[in-house]
Structures are given as structure tokens and as C-alpha cells.
Protein backbone atom coordinates (compact mmCIF):
# COMPACT_ATOMS: atom_id res chain seq x y z
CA UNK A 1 0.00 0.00 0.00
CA UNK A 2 1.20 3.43 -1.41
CA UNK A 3 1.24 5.97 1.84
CA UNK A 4 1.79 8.76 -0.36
CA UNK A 5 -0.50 7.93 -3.15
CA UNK A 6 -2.75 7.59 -0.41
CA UNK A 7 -2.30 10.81 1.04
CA UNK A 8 -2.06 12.58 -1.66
CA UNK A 9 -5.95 11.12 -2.77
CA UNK A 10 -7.17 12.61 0.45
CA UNK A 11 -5.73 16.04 -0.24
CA UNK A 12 -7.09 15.70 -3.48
CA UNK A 13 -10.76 15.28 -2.11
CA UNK A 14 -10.64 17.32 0.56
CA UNK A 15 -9.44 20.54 -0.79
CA UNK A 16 -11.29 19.48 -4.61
CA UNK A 17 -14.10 19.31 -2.33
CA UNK A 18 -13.61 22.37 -0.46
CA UNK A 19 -13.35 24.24 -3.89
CA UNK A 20 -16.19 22.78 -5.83
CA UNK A 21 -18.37 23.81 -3.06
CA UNK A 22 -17.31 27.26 -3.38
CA UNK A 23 -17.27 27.51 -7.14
CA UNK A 24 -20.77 25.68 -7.51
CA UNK A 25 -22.59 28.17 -4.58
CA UNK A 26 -21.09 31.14 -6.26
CA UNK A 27 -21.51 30.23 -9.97
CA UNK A 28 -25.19 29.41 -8.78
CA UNK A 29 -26.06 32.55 -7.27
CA UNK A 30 -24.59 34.73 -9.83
CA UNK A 31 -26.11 32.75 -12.90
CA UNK A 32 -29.31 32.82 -10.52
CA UNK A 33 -29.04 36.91 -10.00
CA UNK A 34 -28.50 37.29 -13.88
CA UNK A 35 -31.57 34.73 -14.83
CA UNK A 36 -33.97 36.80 -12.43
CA UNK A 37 -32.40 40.21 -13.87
CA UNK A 38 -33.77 38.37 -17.46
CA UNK A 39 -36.92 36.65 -16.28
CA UNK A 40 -38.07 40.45 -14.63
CA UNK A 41 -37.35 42.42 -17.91
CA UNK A 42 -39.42 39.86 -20.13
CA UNK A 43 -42.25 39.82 -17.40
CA UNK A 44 -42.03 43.56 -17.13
CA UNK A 45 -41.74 42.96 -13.71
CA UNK A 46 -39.39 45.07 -11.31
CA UNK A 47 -36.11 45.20 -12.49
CA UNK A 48 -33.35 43.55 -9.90
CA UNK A 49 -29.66 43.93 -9.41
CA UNK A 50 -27.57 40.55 -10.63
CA UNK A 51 -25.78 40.83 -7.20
CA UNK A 52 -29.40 40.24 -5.30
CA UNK A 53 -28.75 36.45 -4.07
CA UNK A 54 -25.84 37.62 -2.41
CA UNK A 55 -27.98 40.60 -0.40
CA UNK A 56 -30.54 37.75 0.23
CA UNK A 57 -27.95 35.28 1.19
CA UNK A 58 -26.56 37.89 3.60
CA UNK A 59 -29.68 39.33 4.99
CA UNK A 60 -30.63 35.28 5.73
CA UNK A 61 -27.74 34.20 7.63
CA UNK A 62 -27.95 37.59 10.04
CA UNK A 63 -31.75 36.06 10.51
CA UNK A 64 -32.64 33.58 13.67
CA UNK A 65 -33.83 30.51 12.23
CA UNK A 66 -37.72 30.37 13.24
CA UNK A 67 -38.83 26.38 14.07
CA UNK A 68 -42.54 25.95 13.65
CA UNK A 69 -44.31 25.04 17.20
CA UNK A 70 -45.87 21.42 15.42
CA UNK A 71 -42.62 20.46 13.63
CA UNK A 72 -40.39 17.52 14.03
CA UNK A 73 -37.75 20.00 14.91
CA UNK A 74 -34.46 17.86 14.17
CA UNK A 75 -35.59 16.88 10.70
CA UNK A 76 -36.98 20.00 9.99
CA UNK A 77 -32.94 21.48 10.77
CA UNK A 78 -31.14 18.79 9.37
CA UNK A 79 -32.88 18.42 6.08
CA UNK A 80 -31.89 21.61 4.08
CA UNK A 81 -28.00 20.91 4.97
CA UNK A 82 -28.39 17.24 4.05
CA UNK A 83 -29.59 18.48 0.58
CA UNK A 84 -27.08 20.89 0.24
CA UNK A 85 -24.23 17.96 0.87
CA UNK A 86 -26.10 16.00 -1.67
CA UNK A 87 -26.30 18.12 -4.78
CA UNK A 88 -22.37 19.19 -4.02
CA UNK A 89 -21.40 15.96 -3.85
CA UNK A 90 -23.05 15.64 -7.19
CA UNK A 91 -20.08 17.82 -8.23
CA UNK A 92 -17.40 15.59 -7.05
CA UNK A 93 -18.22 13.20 -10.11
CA UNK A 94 -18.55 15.03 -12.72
CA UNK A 95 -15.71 15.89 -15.15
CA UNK A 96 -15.38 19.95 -15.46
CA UNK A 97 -14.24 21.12 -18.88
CA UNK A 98 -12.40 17.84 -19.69
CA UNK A 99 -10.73 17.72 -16.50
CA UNK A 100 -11.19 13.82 -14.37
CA UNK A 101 -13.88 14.05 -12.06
CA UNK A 102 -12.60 14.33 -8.39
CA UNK A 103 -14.35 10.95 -7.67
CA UNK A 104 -14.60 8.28 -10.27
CA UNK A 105 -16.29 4.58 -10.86
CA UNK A 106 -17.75 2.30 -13.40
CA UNK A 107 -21.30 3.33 -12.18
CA UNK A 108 -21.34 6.85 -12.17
CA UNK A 109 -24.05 8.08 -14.38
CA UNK A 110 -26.66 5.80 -11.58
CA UNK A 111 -25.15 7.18 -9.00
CA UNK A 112 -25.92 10.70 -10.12
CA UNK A 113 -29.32 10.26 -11.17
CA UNK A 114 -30.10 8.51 -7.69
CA UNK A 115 -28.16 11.81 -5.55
CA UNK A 116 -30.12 14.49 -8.31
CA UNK A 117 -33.67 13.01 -7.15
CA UNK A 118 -32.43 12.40 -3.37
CA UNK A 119 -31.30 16.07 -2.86
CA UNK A 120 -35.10 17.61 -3.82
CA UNK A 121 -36.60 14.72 -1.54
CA UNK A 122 -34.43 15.78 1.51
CA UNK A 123 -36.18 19.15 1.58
CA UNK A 124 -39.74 17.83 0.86
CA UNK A 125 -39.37 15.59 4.24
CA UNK A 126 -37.62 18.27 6.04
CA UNK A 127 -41.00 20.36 4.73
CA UNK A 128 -43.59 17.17 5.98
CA UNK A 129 -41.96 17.51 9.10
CA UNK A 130 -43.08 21.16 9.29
CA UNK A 131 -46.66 20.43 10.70
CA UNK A 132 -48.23 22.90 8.38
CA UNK A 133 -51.03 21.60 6.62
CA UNK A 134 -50.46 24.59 3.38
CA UNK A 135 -47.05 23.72 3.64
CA UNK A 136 -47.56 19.27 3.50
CA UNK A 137 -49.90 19.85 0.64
CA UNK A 138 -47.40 21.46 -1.30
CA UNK A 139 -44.92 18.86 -0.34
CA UNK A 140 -46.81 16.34 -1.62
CA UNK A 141 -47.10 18.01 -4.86
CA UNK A 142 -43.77 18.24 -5.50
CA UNK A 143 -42.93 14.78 -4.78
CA UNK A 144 -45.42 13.71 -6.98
CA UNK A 145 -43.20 15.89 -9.48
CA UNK A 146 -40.84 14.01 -8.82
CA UNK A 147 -42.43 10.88 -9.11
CA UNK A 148 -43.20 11.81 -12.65
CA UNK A 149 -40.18 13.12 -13.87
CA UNK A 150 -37.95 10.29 -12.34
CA UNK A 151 -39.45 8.12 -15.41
CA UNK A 152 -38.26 10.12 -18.39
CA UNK A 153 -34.98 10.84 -16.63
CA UNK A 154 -34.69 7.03 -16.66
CA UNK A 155 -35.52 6.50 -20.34
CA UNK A 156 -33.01 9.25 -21.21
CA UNK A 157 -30.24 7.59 -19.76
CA UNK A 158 -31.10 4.20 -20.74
CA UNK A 159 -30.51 5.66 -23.97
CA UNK A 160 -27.47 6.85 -23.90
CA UNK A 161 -26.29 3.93 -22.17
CA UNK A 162 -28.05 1.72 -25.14
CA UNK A 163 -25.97 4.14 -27.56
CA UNK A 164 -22.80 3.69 -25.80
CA UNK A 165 -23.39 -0.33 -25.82
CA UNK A 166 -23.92 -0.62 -29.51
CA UNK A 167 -20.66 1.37 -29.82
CA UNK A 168 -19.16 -1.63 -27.60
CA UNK A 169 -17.40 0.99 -25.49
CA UNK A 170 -16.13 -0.04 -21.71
CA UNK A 171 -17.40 1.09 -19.12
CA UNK A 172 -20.93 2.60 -20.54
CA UNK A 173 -22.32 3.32 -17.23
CA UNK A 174 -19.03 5.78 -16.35
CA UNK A 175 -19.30 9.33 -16.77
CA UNK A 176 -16.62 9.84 -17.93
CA UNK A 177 -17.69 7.37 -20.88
CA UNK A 178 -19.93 9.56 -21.75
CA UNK A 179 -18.64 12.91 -21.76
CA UNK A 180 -15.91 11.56 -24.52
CA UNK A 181 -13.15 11.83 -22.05
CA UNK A 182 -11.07 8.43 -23.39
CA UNK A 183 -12.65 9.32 -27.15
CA UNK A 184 -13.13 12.94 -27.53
CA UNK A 185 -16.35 11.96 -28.88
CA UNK A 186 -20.03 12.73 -28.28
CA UNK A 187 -22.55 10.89 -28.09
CA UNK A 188 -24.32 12.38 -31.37
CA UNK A 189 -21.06 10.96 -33.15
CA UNK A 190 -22.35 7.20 -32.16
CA UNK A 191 -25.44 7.48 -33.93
CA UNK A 192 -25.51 6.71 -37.76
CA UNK A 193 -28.66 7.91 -39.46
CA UNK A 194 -31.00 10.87 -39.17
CA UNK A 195 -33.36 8.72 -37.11
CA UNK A 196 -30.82 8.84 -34.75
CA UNK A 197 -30.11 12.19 -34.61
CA UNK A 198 -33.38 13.36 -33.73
CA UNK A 199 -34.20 10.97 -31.03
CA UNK A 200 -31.12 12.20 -29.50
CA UNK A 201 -32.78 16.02 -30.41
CA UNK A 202 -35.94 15.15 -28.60
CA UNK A 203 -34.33 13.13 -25.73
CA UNK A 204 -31.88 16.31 -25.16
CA UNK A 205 -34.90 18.87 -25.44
CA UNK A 206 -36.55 16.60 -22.79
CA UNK A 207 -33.89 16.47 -20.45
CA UNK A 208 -33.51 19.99 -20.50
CA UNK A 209 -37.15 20.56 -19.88
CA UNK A 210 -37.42 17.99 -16.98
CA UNK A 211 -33.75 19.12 -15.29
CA UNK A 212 -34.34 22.68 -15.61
CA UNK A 213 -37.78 23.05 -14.50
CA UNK A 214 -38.03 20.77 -11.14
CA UNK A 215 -34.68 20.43 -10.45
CA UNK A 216 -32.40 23.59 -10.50
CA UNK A 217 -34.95 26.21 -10.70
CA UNK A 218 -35.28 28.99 -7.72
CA UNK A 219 -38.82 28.63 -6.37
CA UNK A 220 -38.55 30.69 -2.88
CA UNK A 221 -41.43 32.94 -2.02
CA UNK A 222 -39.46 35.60 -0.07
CA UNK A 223 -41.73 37.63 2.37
CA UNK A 224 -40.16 39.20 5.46
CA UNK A 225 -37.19 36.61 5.44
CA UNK A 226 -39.67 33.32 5.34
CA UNK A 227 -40.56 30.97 2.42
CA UNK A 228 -43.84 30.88 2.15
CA UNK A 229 -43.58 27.59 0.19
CA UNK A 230 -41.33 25.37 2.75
CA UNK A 231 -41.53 27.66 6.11
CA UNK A 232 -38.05 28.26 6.30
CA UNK A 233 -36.66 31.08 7.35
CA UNK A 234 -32.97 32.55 8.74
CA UNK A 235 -29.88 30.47 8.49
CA UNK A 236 -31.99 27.21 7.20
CA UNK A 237 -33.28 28.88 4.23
CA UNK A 238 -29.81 30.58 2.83
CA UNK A 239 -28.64 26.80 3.52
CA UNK A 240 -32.01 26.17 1.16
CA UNK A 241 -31.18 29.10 -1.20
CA UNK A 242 -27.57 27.65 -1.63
CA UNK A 243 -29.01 24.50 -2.47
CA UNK A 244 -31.27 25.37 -5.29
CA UNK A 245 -27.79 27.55 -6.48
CA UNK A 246 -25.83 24.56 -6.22
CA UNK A 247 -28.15 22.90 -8.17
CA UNK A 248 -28.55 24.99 -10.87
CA UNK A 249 -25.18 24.27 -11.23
CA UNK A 250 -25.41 20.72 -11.39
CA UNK A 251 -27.94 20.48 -13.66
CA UNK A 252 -26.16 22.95 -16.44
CA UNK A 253 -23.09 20.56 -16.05
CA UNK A 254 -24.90 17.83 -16.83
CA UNK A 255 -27.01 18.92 -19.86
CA UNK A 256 -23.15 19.79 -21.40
CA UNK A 257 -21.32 16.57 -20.02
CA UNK A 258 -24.10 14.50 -21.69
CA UNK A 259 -25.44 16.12 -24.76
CA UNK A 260 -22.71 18.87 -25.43
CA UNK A 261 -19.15 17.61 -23.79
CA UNK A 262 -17.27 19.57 -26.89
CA UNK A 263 -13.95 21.40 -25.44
CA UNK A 264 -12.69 23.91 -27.34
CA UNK A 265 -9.29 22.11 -27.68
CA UNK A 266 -10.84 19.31 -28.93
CA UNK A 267 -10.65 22.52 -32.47
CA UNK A 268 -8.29 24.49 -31.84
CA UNK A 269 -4.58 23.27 -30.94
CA UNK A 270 -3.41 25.03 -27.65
CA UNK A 271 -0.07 23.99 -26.07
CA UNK A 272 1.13 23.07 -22.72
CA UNK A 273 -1.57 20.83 -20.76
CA UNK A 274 -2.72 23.80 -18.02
CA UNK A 275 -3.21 25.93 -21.02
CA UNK A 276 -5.27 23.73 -22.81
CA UNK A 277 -7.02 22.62 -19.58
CA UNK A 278 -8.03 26.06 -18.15
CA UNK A 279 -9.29 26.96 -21.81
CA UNK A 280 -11.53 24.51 -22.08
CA UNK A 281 -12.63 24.93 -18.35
CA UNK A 282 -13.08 29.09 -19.32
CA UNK A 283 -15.37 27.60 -22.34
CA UNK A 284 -17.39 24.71 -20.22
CA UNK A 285 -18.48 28.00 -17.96
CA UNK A 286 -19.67 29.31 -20.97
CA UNK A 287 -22.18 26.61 -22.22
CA UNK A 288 -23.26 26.28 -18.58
CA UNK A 289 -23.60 29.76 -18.68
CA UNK A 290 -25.85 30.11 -21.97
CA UNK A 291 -27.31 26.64 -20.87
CA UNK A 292 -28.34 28.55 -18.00
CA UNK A 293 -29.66 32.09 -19.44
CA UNK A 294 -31.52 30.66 -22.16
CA UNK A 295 -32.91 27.56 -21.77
CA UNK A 296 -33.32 27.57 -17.75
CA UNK A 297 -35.15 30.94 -18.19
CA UNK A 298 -37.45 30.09 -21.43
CA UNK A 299 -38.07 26.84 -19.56
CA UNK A 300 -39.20 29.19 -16.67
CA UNK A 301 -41.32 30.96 -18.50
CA UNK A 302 -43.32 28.35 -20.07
CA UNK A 303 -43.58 26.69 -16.64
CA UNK A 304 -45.46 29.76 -15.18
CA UNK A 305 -48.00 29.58 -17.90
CA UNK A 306 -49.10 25.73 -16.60
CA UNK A 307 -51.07 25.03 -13.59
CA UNK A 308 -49.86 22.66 -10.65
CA UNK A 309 -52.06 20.44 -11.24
CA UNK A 310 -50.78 19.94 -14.94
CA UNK A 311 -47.64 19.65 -14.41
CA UNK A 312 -47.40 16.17 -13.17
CA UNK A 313 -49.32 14.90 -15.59
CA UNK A 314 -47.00 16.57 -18.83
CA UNK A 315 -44.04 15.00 -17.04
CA UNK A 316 -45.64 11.25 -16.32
CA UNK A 317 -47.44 11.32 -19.44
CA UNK A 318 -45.94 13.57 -22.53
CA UNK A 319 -41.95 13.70 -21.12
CA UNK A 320 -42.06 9.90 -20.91
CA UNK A 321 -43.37 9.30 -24.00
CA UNK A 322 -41.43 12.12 -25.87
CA UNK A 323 -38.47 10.22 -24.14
CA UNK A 324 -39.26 6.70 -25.59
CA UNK A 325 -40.24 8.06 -29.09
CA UNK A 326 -36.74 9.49 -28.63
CA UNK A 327 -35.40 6.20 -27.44
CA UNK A 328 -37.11 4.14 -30.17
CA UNK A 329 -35.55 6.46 -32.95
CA UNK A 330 -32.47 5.84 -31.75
CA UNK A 331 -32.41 1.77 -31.54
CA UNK A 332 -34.52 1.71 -34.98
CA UNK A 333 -31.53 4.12 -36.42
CA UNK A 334 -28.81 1.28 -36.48
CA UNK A 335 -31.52 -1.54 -37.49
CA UNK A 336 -32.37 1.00 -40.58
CA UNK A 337 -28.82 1.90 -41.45
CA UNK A 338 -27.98 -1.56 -41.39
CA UNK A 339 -30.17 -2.87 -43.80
CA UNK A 340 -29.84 0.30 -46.23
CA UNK A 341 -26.34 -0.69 -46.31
């Protein structure tokens, strides 16, 4: 046993750690701030300074944390900072801009999907636990949203992992698989007809829908320092407000690692491996950036044109079959090349 490999592993994750978390809560807020700056002038709504999160953030943690009289008060605490560790740690696999993922295995992509529908769930227990009957009912309809967009989130990745099998790759289930990192390849270059390529169009328009709208977007009611949707309030809802940040993160990265891993090095020959590796870290901020701005807001805005009570129902029902339309394109794709050939 290597001592100093060793070591130097736990340095590795401790300080990668330390600086994800950093990067992925400020990113968050200032892609967030920018987003509601955009979302505001379309809505001809108040216009708001980009640097708002950060006066909300601030104004939160100078707050007392109010604990409703009928909660389960330990859950109710725990829950939002439990969330927070889980969309983070989200972070730790994922590979940035073509750099290795801090933590890596054969099963990453499963992994992920399980921690991006655990870290929503943490908060809607930590918001049954709150005793309020307003505040249950809306818990219960957003794990039902959950519920239903779990099942296209399935199909899309059973997809791409069908994709990567045909292209008897290795590890198909590995993240780094499928962000190219061995190949330099996509996943659009695996397909081989145009049936293909649009089942991979409608598969990547539904995963942005489905990401974008339940999982990363902001939806705190602020009035007089309190949520009105969860109860939280003080400390416990900038740990909440971090969260959703963090997430927005998370959920950019992962619309680029999957459907648009392209580094710019990958066109343009750049020297010297930091060079080439803080380029194309500089241009994965970007699409995260514009994945962010434009489809996270335009996905916004036709959200707040469908009721609640809809919404489940366009995610069980038209997402998952979008998805396996998507899905069925894609395996009929190599059947059809095959026999045109």
C-alpha cells in the first residue's frame, strides 16, 4: 500500500471538495441573479440587481432561524443541509471542462441520477416535518413531481447507455464514458442515421425541460425573510437558497457533459496541458452559462404559464413518451442503417 499515493488522494478530495463547493454556490447565485435580472425584464416585472442572491444570502444568515411550534424540529434542521451535501457531492463526479472528475467509478451516471432526485426529496421531508397543513400539501405536490419526472430521466439515460453499448465501449455506465473523455467523442457521433439524430434532439430537449424546470430552478417565495412555500426562514433557508444555487449548477453541467461535452481544444490546438485545460474549463463555464440564461429561463417561463395540477401529468405522461419516441428512434436508427447498407 502506497502511503503517499494515499495521502495525496485525500488532499485531493478534501481541498477538490472544499473548492467545488465554493465555485458551484457562487456560480449558482450569480447565474441565478442574472436569470432573475432576465426573467423580470421579459415579465415587465421590477427590475433587480444581478448581485441580489448575495444581499438575500446575507440578509438570511444575520436572521434567527424560526422552528414551527408542530414540527419535528431535528428533521426540519437537518434536512436543508443534508440536501445541500447531496447536490455538491453531485459535483465531485462530474468531469469539469475535460478535467477527471474528483471521484470516479464504473457506475457513475446511476449514481448521479439517484443523488439528483435524493437532494429535492431531503427538503420535501424536512418540509412534511413542518406540521403545516399549506405547507404538506405542497410537499406532496412536488414529490409527486418528482415521481413523474424520475421516469423520463430514466428512459433518457437508458438511452445513452443503449448508444454507448452498440458502440461496444467499456465502461458505458461511467461518466466519464460519456462525456468523450477516453474518445473525444459525443454521443451524437455514435449514432448513424438521421433517425438517430433526432431521437437524440428530442431526448436532449426533454432532459432539458425535466432538469431545468423541477430540479435547478429557484422557487422561494421571499416575504419578510420566510418561504412561504417550505416555512423556512434565517440560516436554514440561505442553507435552502444555496441548495437550489448549487443545483442549478449541477444540472447545467450535466445537460453539457451529456449532450454537449465539446472542449474547445478538442478545435483548436493550444499547447502546454494547463493551457489547454483552463481553456476549455473558461469555455465549459460558458455553455453552462448560456445553458443557464436561455434555456433555464425560457423553460421558466413556459412553466409559469401551466397550472400545478398539470404539471405532473405533462411530465408522467408527454416527457415519458417524448423520451421513448426518442429512445425508439435511436435503436430503430442502427436496425435501418444496417439494412440500407
Amino acid at each position: 500500500m502506497d502511503l503517499a499515493n494515499i495521502s495525496k488522494d485525500i488532499i485531493i478530495l478534501v481541498f477538490g471538495t472544499i473548492l467545488v463547493t465554493l465555485i458551484s454556490i457562487l456560480l449558482g447565485l450569480i447565474f441565478n441573479g442574472i436569470d432573475r435580472k432576465i426573467y423580470a425584464a421579459i415579465k415587465k416585472e421590477k427590475n433587480q440587481s444581478i448581485i441580489q442572491p448575495f444581499k438575500d444570502i446575507k440578509q438570511l444568515f444575520s436572521q434567527k432561524s424560526v422552528v414551527p411550534n408542530n414540527c419535528v424540529s431535528w428533521i426540519f434542521n437537518l434536512m436543508p443541509t443534508l440536501s445541500l451535501a447531496t447536490s455538491i457531492s453531485i459535483i465531485l463526479f462530474l468531469p469539469l471542462g475535460g478535467i477527471n472528475p474528483i471521484i470516479s467509478s464504473g457506475g457513475d451516471i446511476l449514481l448521479i441520477l439517484y443523488l439528483i432526485i435524493l437532494s429535492p426529496i431531503l427538503l420535501i421531508i424536512g418540509n412534511f416535518s413542518n406540521g403545516n397543513s399549506k405547507i404538506i400539501k405542497q410537499a406532496h405536490i412536488d414529490m409527486e413531481n418528482i415521481i413523474a419526472y424520475s421516469f423520463p430521466l430514466i428512459v433518457i439515460i437508458l438511452s445513452i447507455v443503449w448508444v454507448l453499448t452498440q458502440a461496444e465501449l467499456g465502461e458505458v455506465f461511467s461518466i466519464s464514458t460519456i462525456a468523450g473523455l477516453q474518445t473525444n467523442l459525443a454521443i451524437w457521433n455514435y449514432v448513424e442515421g438521421p433517425l438517430g439524430y433526432i431521437g437524440l434532439f428530442i431526448l436532449f430537449a426533454v432532459f432539458v425541460i425535466v432538469i431545468s424546470s423541477d430540479i435547478a430552478r429557484m422557487d422561494i417565495k421571499l416575504q419578510d425573510g420566510k418561504d412561504n412555500n417550505s416555512g423556512y426562514s434565517g440560516r436554514n433557508l440561505a442553507i435552502v437558497y444555496m441548495t437550489y444555487s448549487s443545483r442549478t449548477i449541477v444540472a447545467a453541467s450535466l445537460i453539457t457533459i451529456l449532450f454537449i461535452p465539446y472542449n474547445l481544444t478538442n478545435f483548436i490546438n493550444i499547447s502546454g496541458a494547463y493551457l489547454s485545460n483552463t481553456v476549455d474549463f473558461v469555455f465549459f463555464l460558458l455553455k453552462i452559462f448560456l445553458i443557464t440564461i436561455i434555456a433555464f429561463t425560457a423553460v421558466r417561463l413556459i412553466k409559469s404559464k401551466i397550472k400545478t395540477e398539470q404539471i405532473t401529468y405533462k411530465y408522467l405522461v408527454q416527457l415519458t413518451l417524448a423520451s421513448l419516441v426518442g429512445l425508439i428512434l435511436v435503436m430503430w436508427d442502427g436496425t435501418l442503417m444496417t439494412l440500407i447498407s
